[in-house]
C-alpha atoms as a PDB file:
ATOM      1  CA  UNK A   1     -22.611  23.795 -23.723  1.00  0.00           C
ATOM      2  CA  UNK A   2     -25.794  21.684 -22.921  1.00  0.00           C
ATOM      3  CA  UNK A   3     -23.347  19.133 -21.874  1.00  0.00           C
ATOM      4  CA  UNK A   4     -21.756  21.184 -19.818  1.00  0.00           C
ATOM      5  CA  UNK A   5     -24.573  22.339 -17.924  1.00  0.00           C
ATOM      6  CA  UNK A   6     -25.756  18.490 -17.648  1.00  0.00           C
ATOM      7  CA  UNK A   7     -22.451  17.669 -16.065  1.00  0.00           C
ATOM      8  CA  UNK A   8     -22.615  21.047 -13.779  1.00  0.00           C
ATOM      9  CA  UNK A   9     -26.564  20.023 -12.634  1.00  0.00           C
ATOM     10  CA  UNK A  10     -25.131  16.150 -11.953  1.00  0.00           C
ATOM     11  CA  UNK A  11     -22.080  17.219  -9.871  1.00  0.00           C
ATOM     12  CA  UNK A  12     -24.170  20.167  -7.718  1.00  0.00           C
ATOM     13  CA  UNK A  13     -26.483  17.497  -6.964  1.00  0.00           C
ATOM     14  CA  UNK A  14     -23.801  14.886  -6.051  1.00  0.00           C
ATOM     15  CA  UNK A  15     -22.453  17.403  -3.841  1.00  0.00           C
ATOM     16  CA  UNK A  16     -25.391  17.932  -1.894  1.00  0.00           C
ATOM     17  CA  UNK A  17     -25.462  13.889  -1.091  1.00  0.00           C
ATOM     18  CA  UNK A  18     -23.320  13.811   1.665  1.00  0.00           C
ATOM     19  CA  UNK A  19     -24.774  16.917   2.982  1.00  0.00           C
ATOM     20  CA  UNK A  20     -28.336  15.732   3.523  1.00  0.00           C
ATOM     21  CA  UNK A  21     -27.513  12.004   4.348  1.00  0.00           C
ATOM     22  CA  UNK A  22     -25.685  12.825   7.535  1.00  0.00           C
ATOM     23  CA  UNK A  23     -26.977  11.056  10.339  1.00  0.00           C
ATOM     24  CA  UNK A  24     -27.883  12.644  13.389  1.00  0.00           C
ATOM     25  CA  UNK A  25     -25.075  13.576  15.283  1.00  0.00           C
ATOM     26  CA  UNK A  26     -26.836  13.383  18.449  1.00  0.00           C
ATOM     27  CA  UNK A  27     -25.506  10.829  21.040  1.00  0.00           C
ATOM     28  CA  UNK A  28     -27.431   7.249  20.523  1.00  0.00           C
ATOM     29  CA  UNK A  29     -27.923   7.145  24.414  1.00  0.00           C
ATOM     30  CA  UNK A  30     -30.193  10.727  23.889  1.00  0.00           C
ATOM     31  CA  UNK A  31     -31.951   9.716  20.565  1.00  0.00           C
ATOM     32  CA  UNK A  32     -33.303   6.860  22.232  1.00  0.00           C
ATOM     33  CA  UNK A  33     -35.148   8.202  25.265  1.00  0.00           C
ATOM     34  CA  UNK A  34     -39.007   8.224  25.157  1.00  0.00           C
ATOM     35  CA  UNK A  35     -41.814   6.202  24.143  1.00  0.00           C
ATOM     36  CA  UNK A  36     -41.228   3.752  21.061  1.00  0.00           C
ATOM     37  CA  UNK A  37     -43.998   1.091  19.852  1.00  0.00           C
ATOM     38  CA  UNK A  38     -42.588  -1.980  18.095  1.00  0.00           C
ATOM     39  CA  UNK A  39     -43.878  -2.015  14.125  1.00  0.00           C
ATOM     40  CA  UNK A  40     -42.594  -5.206  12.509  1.00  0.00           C
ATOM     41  CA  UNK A  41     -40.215  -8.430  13.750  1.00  0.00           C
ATOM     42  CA  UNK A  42     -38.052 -10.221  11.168  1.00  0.00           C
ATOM     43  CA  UNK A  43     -36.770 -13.558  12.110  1.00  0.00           C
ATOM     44  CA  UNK A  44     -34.559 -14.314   9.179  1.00  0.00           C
ATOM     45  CA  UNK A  45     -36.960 -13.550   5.843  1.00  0.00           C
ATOM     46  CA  UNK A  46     -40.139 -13.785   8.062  1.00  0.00           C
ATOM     47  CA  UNK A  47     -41.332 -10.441   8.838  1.00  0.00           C
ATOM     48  CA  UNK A  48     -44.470  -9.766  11.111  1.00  0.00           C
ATOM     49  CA  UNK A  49     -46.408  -6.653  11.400  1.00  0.00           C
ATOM     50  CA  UNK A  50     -47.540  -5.989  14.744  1.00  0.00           C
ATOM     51  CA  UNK A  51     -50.881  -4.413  15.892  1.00  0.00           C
ATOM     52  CA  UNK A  52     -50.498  -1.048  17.199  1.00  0.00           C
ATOM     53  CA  UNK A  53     -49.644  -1.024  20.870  1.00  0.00           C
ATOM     54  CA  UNK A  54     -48.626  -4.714  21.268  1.00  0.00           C
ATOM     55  CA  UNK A  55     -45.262  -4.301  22.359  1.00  0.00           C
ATOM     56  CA  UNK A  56     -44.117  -0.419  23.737  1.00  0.00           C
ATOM     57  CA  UNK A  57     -40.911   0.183  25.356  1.00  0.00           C
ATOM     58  CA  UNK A  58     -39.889   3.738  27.031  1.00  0.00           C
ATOM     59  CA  UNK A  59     -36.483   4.525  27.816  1.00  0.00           C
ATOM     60  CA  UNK A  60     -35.528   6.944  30.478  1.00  0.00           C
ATOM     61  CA  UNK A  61     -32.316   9.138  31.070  1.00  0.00           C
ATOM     62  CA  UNK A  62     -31.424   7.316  34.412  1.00  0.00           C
ATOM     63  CA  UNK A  63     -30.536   4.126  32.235  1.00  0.00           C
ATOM     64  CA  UNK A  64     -34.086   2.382  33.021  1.00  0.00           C
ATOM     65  CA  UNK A  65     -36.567   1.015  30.871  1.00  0.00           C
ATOM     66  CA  UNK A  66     -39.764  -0.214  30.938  1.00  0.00           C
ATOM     67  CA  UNK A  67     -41.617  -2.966  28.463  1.00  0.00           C
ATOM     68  CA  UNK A  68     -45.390  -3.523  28.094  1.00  0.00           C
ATOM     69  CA  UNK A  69     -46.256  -6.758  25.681  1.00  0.00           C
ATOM     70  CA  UNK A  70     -49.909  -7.082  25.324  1.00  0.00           C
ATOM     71  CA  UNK A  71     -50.943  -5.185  29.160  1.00  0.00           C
ATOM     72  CA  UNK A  72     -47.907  -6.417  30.542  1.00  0.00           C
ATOM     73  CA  UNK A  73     -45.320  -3.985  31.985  1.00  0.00           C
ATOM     74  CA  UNK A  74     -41.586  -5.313  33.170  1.00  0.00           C
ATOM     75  CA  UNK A  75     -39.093  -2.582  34.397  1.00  0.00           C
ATOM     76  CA  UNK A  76     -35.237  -3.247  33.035  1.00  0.00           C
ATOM     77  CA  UNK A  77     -32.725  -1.223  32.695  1.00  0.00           C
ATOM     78  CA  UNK A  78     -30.043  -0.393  29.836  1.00  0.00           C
ATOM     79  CA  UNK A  79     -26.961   0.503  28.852  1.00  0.00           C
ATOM     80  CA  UNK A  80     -25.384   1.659  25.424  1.00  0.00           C
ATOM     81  CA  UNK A  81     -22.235   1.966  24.275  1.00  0.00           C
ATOM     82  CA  UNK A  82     -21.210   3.030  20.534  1.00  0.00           C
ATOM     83  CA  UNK A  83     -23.698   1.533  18.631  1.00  0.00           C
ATOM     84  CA  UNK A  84     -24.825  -1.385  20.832  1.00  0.00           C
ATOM     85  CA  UNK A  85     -27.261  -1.613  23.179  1.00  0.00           C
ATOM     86  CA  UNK A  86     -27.592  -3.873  25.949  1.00  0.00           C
ATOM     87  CA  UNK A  87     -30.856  -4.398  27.468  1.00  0.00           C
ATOM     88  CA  UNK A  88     -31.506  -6.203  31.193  1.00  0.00           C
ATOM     89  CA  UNK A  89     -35.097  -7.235  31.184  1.00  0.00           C
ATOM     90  CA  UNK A  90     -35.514  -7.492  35.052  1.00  0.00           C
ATOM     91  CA  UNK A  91     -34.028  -4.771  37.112  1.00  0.00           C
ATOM     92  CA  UNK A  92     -31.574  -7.308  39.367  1.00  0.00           C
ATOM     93  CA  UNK A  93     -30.865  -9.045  35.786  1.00  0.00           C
ATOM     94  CA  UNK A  94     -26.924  -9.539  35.639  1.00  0.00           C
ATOM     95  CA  UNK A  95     -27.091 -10.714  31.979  1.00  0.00           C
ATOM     96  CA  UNK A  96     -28.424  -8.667  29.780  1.00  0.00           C
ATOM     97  CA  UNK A  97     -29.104  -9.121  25.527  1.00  0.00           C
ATOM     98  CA  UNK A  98     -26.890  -6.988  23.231  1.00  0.00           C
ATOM     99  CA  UNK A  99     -28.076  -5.724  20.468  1.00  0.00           C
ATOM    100  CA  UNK A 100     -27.025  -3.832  17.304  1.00  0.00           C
ATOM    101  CA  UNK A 101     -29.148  -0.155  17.501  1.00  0.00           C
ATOM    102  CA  UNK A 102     -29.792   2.454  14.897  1.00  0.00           C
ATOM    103  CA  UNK A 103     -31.813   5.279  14.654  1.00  0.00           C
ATOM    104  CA  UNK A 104     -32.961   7.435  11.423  1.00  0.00           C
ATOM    105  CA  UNK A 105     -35.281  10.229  12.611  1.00  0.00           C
ATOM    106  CA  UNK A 106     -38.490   8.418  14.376  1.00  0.00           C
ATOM    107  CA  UNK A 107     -37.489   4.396  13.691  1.00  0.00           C
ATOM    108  CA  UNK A 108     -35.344   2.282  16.051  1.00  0.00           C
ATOM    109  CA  UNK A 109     -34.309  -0.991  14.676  1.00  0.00           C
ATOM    110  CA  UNK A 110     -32.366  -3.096  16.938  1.00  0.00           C
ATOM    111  CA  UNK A 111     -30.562  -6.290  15.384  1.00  0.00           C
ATOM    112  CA  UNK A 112     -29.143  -9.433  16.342  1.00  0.00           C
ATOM    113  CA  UNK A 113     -27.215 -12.366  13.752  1.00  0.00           C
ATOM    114  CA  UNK A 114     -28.007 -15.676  16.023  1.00  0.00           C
ATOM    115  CA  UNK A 115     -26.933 -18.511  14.234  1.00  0.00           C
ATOM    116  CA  UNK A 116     -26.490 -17.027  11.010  1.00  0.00           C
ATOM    117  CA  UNK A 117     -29.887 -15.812  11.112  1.00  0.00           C
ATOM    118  CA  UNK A 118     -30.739 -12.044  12.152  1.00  0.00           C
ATOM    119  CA  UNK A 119     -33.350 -11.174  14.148  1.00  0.00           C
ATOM    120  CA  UNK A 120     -34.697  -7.685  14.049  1.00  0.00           C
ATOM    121  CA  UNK A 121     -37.205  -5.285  15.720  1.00  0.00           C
ATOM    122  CA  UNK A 122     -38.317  -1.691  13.997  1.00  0.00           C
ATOM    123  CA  UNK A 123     -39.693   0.527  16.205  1.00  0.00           C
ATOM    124  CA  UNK A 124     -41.480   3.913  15.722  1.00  0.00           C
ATOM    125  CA  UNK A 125     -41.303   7.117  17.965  1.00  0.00           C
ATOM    126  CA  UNK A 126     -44.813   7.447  19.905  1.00  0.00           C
ATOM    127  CA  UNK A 127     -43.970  10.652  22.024  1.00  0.00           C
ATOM    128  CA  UNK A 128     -42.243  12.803  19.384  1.00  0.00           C
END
């Protein structure tokens, strides 16, 4: 009986997995809009921690974007598709940087493999 009961408690809770790690269902091109501050690069197994406010970018609905890295703002724009993101850094730029994207809640991380090596950026939610 106590088995039984074991078993019952392990498979309710196994059930309830897939229930609570759905991801958002909410359209990438939505979840990203707002204010996000960048928390950490990795460049292969280096990781740096930045300080708060060193590198911001805000997303808006009409497809633009703006950057500020340590007081300095450049407007882009950007596009995504699936779960890519492609990011102009100049408004007239023609060739843009695609990049892997995936949010969980309030973090960003957008990922690149160049030469074997990936290159991320985690970024946290400011305006949310």
């Amino acid at each position: 009986m106590k088995t039984a009961v074991s078993a019952l408690a392990v498979l309710a809770l196994l059930l309830m997995i897939p229930v609570s790690a759905q991801a958002d269902e909410t359209p990438l091109a939505q979840q990203i809009l707002g204010k996000w501050q960048c928390k950490s690069m990795q460049f292969g197994e280096e990781v740096e921690e930045l300080p708060e406010g060193a590198l911001v970018a805000e997303f808006m609905a009409d497809g633009t974007m703006k950057s500020i890295e340590e007081g300095e703002e450049t407007n882009g724009k950007y596009e995504i598709e699936g779960d890519k993101i492609t990011v102009y850094m100049d408004i007239d730029d023609e060739e843009g940087e695609e990049m892997n994207l995936k949010i969980e809640g309030n973090t960003a991380t957008f990922w690149v493999e160049e030469q074997g090596m990936k290159v991320s950026f985690v970024f946290t939610r400011m305006d949310g």
